[in-house]
PDB file of N, CA and C in Angstrom:
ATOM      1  N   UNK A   1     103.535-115.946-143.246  1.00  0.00           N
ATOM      2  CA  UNK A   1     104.633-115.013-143.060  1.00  0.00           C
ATOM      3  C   UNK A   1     104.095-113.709-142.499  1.00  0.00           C
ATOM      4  N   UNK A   2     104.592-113.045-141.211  1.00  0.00           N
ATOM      5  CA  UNK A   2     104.086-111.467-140.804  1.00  0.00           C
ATOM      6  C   UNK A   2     105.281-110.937-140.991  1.00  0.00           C
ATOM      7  N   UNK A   3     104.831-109.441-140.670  1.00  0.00           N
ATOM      8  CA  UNK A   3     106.972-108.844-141.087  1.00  0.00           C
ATOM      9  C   UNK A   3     106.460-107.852-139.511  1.00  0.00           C
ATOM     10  N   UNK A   4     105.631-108.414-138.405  1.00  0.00           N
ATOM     11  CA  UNK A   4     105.349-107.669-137.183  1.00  0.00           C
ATOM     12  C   UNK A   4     106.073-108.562-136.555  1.00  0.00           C
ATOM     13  N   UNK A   5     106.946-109.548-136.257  1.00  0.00           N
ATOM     14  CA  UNK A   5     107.754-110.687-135.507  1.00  0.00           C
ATOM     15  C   UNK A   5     107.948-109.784-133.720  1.00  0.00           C
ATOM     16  N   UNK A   6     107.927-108.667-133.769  1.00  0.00           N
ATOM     17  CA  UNK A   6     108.513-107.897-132.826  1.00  0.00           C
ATOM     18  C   UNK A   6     107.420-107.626-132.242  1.00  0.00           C
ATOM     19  N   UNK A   7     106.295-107.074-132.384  1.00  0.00           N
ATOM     20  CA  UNK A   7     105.259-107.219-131.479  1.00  0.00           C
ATOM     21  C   UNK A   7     104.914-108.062-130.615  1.00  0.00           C
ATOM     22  N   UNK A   8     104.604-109.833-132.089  1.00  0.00           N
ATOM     23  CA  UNK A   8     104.111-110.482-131.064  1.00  0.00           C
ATOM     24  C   UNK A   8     105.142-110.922-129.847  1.00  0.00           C
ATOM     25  N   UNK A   9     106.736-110.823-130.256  1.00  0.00           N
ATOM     26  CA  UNK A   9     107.342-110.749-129.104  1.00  0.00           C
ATOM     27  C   UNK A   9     107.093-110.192-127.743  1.00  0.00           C
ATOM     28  N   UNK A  10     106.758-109.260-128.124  1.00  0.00           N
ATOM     29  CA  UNK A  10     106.921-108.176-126.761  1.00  0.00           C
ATOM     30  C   UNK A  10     105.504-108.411-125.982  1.00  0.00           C
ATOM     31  N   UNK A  11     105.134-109.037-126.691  1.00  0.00           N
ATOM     32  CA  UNK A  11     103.315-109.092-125.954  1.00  0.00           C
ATOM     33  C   UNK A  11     103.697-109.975-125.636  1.00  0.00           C
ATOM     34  N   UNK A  12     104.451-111.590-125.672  1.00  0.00           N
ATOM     35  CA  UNK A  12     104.539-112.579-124.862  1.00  0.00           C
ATOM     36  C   UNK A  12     105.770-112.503-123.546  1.00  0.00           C
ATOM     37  N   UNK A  13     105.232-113.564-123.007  1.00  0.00           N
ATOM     38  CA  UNK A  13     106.543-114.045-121.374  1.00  0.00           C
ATOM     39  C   UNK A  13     107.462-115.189-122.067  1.00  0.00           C
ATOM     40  N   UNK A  14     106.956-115.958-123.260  1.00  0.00           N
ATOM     41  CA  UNK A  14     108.123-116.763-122.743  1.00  0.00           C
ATOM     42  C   UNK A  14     108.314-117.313-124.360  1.00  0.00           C
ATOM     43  N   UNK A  15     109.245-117.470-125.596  1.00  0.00           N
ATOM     44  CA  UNK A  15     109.144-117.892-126.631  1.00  0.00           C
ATOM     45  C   UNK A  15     109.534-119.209-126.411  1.00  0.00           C
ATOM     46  N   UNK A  16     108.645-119.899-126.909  1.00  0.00           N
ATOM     47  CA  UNK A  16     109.417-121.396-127.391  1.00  0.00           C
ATOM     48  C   UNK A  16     109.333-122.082-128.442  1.00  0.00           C
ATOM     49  N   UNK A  17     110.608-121.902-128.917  1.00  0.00           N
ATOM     50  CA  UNK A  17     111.100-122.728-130.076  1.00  0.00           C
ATOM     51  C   UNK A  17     111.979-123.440-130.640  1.00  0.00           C
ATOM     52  N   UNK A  18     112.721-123.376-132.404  1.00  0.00           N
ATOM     53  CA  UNK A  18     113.681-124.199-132.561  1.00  0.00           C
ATOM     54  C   UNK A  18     114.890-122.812-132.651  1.00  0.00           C
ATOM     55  N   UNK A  19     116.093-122.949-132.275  1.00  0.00           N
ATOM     56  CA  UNK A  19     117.222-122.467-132.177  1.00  0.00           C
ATOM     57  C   UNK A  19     117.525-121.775-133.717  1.00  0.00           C
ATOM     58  N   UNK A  20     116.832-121.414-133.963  1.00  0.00           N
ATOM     59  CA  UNK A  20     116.973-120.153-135.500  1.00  0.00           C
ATOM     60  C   UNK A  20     118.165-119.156-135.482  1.00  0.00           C
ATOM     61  N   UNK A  21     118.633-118.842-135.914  1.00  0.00           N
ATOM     62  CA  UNK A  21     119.429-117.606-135.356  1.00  0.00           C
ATOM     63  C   UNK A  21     118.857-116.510-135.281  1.00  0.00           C
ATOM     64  N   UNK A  22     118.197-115.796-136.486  1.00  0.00           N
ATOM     65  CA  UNK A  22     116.837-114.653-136.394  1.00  0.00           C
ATOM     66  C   UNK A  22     116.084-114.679-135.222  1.00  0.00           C
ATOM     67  N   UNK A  23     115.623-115.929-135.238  1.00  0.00           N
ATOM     68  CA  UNK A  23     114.538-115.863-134.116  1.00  0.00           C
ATOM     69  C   UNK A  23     115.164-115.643-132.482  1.00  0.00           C
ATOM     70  N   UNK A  24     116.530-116.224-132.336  1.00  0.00           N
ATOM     71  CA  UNK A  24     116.800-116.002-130.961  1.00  0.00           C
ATOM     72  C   UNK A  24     116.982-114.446-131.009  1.00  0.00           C
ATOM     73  N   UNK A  25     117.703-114.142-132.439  1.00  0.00           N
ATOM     74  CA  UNK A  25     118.130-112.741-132.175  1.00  0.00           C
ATOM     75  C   UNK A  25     117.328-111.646-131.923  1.00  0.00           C
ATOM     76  N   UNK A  26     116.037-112.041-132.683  1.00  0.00           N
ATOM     77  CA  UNK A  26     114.817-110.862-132.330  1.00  0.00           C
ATOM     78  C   UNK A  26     114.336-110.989-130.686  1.00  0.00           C
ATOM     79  N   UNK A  27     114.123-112.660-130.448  1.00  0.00           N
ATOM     80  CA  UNK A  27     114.031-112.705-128.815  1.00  0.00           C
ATOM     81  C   UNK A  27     115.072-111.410-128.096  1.00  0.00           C
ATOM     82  N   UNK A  28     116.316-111.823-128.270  1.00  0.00           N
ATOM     83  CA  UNK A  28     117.614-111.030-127.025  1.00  0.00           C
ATOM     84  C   UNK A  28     116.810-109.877-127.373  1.00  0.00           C
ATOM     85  N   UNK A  29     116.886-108.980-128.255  1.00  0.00           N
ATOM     86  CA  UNK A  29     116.788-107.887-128.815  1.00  0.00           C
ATOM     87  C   UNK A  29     115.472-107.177-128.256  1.00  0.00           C
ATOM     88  N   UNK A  30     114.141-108.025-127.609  1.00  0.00           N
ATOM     89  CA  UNK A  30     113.315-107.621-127.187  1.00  0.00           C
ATOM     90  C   UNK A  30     113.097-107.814-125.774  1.00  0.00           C
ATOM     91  N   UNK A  31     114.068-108.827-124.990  1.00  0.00           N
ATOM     92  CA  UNK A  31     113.957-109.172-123.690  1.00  0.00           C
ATOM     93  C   UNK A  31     113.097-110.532-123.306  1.00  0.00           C
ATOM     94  N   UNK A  32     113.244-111.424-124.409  1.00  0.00           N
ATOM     95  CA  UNK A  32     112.275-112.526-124.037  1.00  0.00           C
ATOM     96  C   UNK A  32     112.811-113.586-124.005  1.00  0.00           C
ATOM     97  N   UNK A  33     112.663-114.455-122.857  1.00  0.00           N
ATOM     98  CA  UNK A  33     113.038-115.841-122.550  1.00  0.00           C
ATOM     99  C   UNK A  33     112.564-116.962-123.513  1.00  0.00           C
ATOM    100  N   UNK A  34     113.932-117.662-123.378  1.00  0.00           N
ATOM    101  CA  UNK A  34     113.491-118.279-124.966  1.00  0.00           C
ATOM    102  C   UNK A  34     113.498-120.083-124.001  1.00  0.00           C
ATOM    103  N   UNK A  35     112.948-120.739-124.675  1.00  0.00           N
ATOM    104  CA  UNK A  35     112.597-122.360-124.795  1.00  0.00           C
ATOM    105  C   UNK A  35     113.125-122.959-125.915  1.00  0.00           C
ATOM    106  N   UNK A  36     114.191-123.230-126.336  1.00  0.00           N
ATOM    107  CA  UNK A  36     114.836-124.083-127.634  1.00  0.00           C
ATOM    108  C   UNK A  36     114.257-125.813-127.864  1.00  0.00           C
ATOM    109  N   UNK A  37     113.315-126.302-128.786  1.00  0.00           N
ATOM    110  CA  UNK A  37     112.976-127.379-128.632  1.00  0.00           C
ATOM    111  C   UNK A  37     113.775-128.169-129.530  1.00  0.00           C
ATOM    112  N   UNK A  38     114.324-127.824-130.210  1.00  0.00           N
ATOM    113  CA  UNK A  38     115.462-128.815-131.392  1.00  0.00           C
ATOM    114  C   UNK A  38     116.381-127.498-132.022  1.00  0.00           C
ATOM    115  N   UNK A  39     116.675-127.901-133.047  1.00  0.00           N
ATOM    116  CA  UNK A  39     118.172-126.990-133.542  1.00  0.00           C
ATOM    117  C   UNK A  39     118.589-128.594-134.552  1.00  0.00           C
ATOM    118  N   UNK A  40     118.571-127.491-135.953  1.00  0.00           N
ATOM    119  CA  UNK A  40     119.550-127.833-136.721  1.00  0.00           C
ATOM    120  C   UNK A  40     121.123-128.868-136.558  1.00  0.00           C
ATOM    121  N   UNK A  41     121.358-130.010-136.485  1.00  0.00           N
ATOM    122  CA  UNK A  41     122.769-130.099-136.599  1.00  0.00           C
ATOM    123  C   UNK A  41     123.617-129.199-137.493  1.00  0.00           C
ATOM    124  N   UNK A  42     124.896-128.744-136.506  1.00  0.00           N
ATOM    125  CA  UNK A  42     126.033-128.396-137.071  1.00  0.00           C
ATOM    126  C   UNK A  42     125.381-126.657-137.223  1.00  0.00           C
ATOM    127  N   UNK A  43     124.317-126.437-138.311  1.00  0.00           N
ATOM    128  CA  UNK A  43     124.236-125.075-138.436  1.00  0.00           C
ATOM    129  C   UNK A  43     123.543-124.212-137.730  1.00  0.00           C
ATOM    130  N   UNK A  44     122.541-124.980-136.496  1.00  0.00           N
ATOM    131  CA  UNK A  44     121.842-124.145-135.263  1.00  0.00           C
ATOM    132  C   UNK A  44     122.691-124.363-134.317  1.00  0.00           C
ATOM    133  N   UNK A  45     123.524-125.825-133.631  1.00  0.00           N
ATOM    134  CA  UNK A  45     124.189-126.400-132.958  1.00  0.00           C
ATOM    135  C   UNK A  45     124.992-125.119-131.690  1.00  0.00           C
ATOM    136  N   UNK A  46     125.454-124.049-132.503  1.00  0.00           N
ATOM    137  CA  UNK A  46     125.724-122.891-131.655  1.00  0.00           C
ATOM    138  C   UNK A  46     125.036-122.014-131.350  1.00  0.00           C
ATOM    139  N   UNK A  47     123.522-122.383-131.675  1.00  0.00           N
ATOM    140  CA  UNK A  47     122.802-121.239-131.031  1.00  0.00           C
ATOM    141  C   UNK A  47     122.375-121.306-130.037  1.00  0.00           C
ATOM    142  N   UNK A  48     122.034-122.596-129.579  1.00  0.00           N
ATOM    143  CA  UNK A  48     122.038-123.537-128.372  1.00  0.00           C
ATOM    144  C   UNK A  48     123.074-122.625-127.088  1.00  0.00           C
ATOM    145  N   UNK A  49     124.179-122.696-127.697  1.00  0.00           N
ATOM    146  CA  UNK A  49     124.740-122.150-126.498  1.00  0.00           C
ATOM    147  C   UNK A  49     124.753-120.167-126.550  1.00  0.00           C
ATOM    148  N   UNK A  50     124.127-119.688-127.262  1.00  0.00           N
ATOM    149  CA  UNK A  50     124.101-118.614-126.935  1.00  0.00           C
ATOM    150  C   UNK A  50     123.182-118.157-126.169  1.00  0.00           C
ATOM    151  N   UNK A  51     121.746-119.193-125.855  1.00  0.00           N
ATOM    152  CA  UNK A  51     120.817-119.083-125.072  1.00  0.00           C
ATOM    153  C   UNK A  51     121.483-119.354-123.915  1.00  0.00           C
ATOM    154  N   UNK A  52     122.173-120.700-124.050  1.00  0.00           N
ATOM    155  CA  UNK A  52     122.553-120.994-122.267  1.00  0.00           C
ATOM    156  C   UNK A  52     123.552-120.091-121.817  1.00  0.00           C
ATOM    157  N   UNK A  53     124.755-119.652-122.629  1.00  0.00           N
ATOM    158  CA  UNK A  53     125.416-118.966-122.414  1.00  0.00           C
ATOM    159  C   UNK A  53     125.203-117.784-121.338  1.00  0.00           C
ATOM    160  N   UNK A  54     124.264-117.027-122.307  1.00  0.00           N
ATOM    161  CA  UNK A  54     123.296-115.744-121.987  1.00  0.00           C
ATOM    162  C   UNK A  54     122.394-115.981-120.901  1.00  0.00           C
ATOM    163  N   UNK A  55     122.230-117.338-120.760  1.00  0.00           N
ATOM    164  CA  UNK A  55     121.505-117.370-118.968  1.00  0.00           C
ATOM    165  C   UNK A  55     119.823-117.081-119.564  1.00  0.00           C
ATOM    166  N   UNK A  56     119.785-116.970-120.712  1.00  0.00           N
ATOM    167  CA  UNK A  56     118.066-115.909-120.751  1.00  0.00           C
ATOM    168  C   UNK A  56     116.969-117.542-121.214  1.00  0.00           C
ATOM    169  N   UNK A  57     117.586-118.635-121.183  1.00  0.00           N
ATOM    170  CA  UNK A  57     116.413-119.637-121.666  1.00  0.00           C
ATOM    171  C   UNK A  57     117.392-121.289-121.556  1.00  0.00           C
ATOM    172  N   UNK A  58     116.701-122.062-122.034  1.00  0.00           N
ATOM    173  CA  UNK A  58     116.721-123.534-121.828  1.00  0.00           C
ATOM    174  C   UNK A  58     116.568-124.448-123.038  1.00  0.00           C
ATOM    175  N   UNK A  59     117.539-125.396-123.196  1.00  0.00           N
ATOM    176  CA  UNK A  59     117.133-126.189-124.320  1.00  0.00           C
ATOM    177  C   UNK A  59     116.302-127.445-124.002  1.00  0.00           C
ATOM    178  N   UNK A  60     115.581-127.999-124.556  1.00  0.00           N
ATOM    179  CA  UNK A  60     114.866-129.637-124.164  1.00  0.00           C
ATOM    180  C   UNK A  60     113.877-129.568-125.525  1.00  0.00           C
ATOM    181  N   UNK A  61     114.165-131.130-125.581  1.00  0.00           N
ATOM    182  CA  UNK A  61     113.531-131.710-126.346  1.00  0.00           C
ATOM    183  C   UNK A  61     112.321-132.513-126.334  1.00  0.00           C
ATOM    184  N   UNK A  62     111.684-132.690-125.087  1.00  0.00           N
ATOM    185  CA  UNK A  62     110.651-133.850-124.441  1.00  0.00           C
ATOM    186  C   UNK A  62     109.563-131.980-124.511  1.00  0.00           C
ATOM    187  N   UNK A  63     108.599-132.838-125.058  1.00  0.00           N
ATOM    188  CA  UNK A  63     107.013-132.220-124.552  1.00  0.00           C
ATOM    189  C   UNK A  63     107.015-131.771-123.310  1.00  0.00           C
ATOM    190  N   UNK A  64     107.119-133.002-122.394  1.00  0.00           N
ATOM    191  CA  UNK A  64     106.580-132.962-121.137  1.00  0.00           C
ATOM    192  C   UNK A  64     107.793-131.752-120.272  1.00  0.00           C
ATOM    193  N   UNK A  65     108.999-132.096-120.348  1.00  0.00           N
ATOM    194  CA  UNK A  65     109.893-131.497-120.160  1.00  0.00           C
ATOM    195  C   UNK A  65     109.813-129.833-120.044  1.00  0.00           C
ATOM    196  N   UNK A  66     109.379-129.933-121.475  1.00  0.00           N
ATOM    197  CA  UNK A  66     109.463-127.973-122.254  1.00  0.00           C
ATOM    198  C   UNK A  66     108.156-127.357-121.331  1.00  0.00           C
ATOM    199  N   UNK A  67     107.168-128.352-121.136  1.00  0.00           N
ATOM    200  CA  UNK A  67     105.642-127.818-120.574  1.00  0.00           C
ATOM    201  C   UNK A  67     106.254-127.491-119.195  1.00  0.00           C
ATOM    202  N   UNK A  68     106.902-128.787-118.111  1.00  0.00           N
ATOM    203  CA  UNK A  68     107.709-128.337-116.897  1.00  0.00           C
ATOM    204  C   UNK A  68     107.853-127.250-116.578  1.00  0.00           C
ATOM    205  N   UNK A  69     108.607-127.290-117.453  1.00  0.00           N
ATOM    206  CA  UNK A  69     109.991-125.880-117.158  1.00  0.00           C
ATOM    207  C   UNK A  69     109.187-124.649-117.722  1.00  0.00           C
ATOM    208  N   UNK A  70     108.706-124.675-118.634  1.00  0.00           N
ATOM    209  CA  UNK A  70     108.010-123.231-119.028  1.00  0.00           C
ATOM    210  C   UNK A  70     107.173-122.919-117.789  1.00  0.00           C
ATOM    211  N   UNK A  71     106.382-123.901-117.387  1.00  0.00           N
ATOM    212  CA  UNK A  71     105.824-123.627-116.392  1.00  0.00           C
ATOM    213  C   UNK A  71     105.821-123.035-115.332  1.00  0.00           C
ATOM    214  N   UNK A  72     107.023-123.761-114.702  1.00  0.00           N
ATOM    215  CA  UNK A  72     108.100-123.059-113.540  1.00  0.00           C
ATOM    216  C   UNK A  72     108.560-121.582-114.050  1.00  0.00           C
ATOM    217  N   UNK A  73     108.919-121.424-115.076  1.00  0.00           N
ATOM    218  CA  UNK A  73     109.567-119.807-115.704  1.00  0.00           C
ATOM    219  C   UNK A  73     108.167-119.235-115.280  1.00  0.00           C
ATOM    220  N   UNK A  74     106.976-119.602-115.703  1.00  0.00           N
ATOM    221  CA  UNK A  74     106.285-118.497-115.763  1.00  0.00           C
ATOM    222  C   UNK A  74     105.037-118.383-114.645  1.00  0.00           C
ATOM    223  N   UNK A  75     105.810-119.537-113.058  1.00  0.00           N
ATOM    224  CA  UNK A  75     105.165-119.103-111.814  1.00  0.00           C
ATOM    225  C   UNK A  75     105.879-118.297-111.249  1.00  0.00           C
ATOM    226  N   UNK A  76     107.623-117.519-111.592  1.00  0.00           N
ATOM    227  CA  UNK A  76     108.089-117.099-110.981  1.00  0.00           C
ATOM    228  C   UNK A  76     108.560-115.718-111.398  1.00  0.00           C
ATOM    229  N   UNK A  77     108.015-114.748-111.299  1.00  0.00           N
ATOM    230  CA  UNK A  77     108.086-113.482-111.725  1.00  0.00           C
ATOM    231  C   UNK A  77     109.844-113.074-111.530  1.00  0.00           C
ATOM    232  N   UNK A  78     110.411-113.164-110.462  1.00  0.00           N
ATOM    233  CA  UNK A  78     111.306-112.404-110.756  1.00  0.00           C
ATOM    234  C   UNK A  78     112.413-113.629-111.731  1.00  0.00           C
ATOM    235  N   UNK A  79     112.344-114.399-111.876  1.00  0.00           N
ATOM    236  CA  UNK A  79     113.062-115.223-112.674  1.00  0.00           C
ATOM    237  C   UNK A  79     112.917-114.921-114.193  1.00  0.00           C
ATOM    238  N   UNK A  80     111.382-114.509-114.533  1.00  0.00           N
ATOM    239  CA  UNK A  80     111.353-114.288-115.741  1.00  0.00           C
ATOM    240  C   UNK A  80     112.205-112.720-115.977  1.00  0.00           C
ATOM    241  N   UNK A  81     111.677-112.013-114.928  1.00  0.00           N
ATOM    242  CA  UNK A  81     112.207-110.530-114.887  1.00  0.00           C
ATOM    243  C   UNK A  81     114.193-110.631-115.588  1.00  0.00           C
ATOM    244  N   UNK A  82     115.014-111.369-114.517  1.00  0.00           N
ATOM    245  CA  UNK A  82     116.745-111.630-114.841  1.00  0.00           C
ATOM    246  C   UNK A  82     116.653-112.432-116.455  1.00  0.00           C
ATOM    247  N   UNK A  83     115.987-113.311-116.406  1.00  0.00           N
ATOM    248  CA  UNK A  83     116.024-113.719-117.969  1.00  0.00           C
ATOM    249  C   UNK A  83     116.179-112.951-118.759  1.00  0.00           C
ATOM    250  N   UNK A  84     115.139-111.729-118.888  1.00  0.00           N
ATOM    251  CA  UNK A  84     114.500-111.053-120.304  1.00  0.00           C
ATOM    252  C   UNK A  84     115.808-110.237-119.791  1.00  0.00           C
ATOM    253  N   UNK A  85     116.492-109.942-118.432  1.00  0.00           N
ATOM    254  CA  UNK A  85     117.317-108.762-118.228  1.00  0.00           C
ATOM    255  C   UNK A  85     118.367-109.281-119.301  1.00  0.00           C
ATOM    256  N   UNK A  86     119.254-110.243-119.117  1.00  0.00           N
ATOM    257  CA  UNK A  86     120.137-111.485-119.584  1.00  0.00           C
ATOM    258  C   UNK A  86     120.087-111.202-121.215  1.00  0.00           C
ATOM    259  N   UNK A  87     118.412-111.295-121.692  1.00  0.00           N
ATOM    260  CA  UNK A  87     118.245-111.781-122.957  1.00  0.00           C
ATOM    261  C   UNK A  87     118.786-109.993-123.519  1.00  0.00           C
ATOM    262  N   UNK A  88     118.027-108.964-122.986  1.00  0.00           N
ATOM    263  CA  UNK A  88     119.009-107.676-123.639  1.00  0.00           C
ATOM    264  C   UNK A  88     119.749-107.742-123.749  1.00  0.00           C
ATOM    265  N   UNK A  89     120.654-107.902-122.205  1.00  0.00           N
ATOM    266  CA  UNK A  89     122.619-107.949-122.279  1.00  0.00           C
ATOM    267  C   UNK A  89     122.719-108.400-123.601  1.00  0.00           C
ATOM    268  N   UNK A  90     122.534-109.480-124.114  1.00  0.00           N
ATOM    269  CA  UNK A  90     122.912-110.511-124.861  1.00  0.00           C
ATOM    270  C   UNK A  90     122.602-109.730-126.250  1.00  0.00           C
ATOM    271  N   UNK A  91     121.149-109.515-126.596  1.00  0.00           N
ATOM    272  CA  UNK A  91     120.350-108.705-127.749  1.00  0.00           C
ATOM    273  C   UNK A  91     121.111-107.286-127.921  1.00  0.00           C
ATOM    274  N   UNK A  92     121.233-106.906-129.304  1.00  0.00           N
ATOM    275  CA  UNK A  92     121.773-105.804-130.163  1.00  0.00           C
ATOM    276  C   UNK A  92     120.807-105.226-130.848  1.00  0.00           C
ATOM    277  N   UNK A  93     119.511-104.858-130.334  1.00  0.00           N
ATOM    278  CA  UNK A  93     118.227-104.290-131.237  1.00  0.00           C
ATOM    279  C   UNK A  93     118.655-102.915-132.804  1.00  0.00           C
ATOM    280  N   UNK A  94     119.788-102.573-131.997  1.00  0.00           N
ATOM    281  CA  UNK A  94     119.715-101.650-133.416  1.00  0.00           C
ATOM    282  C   UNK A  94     120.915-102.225-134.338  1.00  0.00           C
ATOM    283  N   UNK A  95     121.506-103.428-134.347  1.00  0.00           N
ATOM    284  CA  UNK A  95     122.434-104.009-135.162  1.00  0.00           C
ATOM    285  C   UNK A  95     122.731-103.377-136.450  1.00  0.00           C
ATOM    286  N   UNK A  96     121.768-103.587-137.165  1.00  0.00           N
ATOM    287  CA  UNK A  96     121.406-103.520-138.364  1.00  0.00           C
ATOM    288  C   UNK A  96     121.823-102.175-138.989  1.00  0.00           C
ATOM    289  N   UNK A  97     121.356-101.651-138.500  1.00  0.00           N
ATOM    290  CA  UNK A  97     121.488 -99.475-138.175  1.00  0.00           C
ATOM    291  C   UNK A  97     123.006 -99.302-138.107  1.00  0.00           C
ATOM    292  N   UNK A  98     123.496 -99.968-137.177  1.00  0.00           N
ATOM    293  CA  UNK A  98     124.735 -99.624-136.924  1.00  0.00           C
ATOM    294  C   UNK A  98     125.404-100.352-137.677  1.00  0.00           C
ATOM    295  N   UNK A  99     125.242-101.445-138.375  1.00  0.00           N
ATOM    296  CA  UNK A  99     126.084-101.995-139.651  1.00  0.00           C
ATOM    297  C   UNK A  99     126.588-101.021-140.720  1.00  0.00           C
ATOM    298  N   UNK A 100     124.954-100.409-141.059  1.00  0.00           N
ATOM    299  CA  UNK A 100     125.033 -99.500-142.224  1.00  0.00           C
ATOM    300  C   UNK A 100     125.372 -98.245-141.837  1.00  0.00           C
ATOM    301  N   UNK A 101     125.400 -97.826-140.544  1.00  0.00           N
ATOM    302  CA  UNK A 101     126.022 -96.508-140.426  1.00  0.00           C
ATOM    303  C   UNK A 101     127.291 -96.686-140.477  1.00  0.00           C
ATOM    304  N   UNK A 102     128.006 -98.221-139.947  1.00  0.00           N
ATOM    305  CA  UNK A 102     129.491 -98.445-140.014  1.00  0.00           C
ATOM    306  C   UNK A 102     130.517 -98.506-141.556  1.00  0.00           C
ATOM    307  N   UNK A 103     129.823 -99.231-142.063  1.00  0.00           N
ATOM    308  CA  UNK A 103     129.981 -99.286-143.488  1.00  0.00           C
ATOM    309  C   UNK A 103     129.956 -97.929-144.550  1.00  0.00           C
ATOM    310  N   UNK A 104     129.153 -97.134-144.221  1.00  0.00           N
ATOM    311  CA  UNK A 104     128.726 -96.006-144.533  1.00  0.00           C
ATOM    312  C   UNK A 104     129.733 -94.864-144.251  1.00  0.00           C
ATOM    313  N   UNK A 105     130.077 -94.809-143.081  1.00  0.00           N
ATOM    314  CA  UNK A 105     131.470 -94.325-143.089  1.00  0.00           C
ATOM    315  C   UNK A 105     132.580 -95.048-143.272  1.00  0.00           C
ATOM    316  N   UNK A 106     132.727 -95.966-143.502  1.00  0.00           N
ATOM    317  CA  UNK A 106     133.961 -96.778-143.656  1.00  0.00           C
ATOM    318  C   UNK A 106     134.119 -96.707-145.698  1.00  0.00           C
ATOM    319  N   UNK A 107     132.941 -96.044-146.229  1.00  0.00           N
ATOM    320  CA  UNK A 107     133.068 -95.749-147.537  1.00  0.00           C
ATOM    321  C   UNK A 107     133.120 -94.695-147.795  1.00  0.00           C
ATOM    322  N   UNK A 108     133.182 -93.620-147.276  1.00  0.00           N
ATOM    323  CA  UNK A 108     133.153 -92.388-147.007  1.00  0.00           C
ATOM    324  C   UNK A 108     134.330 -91.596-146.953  1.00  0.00           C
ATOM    325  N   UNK A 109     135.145 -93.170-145.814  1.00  0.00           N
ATOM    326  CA  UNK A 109     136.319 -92.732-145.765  1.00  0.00           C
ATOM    327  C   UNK A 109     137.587 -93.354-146.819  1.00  0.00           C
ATOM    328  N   UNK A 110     137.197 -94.072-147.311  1.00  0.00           N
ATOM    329  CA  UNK A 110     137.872 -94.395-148.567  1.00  0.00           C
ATOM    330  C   UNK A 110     137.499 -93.913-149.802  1.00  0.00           C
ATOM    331  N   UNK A 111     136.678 -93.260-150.052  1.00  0.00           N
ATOM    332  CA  UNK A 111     136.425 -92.054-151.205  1.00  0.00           C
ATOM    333  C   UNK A 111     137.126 -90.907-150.954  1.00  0.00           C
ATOM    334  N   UNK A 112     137.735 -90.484-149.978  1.00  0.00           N
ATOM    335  CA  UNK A 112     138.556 -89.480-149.174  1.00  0.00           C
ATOM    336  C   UNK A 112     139.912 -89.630-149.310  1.00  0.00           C
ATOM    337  N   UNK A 113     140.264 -90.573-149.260  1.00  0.00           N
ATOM    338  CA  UNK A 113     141.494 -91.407-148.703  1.00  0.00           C
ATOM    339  C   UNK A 113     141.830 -91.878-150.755  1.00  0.00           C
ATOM    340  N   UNK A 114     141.202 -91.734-151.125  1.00  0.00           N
ATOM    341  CA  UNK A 114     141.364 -91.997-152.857  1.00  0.00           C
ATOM    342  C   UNK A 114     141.358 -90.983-153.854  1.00  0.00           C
ATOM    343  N   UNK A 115     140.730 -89.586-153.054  1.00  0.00           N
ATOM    344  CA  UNK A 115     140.556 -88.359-153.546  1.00  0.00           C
ATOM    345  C   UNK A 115     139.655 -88.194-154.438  1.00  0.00           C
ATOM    346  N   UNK A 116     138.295 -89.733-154.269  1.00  0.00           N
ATOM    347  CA  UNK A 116     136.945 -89.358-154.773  1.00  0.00           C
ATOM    348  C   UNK A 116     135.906 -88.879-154.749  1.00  0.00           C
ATOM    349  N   UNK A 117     135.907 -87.299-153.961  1.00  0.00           N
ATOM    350  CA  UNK A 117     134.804 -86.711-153.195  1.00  0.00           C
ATOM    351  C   UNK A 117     135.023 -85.495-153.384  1.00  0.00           C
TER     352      UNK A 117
END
């Protein structure tokens, strides 16, 4: 277990893995093209399409396949370049922040609104 997940992101070109939701989400969030090699039935099943959706990566299941295509991603510079662009669009890096700042006033304003403040 590391709790640095975001580094080694940013130091690589190309992630490949299984369709996590965390894991794609830290990918978008840092700009990195993702490789999906399996996925969960039913509970990864849609993460699948948020990669293809998002244009930023590829699903496959064959070895030979994933080696291909990574390959090709990473003889072609500006291809990787629109990917990682894609994978931001897609990525919400400060999510989290803005949950609790949302919530945070959204309790703020009902301590107000109750005349508990």
């Amino acid at each position: 277990f590391i709790t640095n997940m975001a580094e080694y992101m940013v130091a690589a070109d190309v992630l490949v893995t299984k369709a996590g939701p965390g894991t794609i989400a830290e990918a978008a969030a840092v700009g990195l093209p993702v490789m999906l090699t399996s996925f969960l039935p039913g509970q990864e099943a849609g993460n699948v399409n948020v990669v293809l959706d998002g244009g930023f990566g590829d699903h496959c299941e064959d070895p030979d396949g994933i080696a291909d295509e990574v390959s090709c991603w990473l003889q072609d510079d500006q291809l990787i370049r629109e990917m990682s662009q894609q994978a931001k669009e897609v990525g919400h890096p400060h999510a989290a922040s803005d949950i609790v700042l949302e919530i945070g006033q959204a309790t703020h304003d009902a301590l107000e609104r109750n005349g508990s403040t």
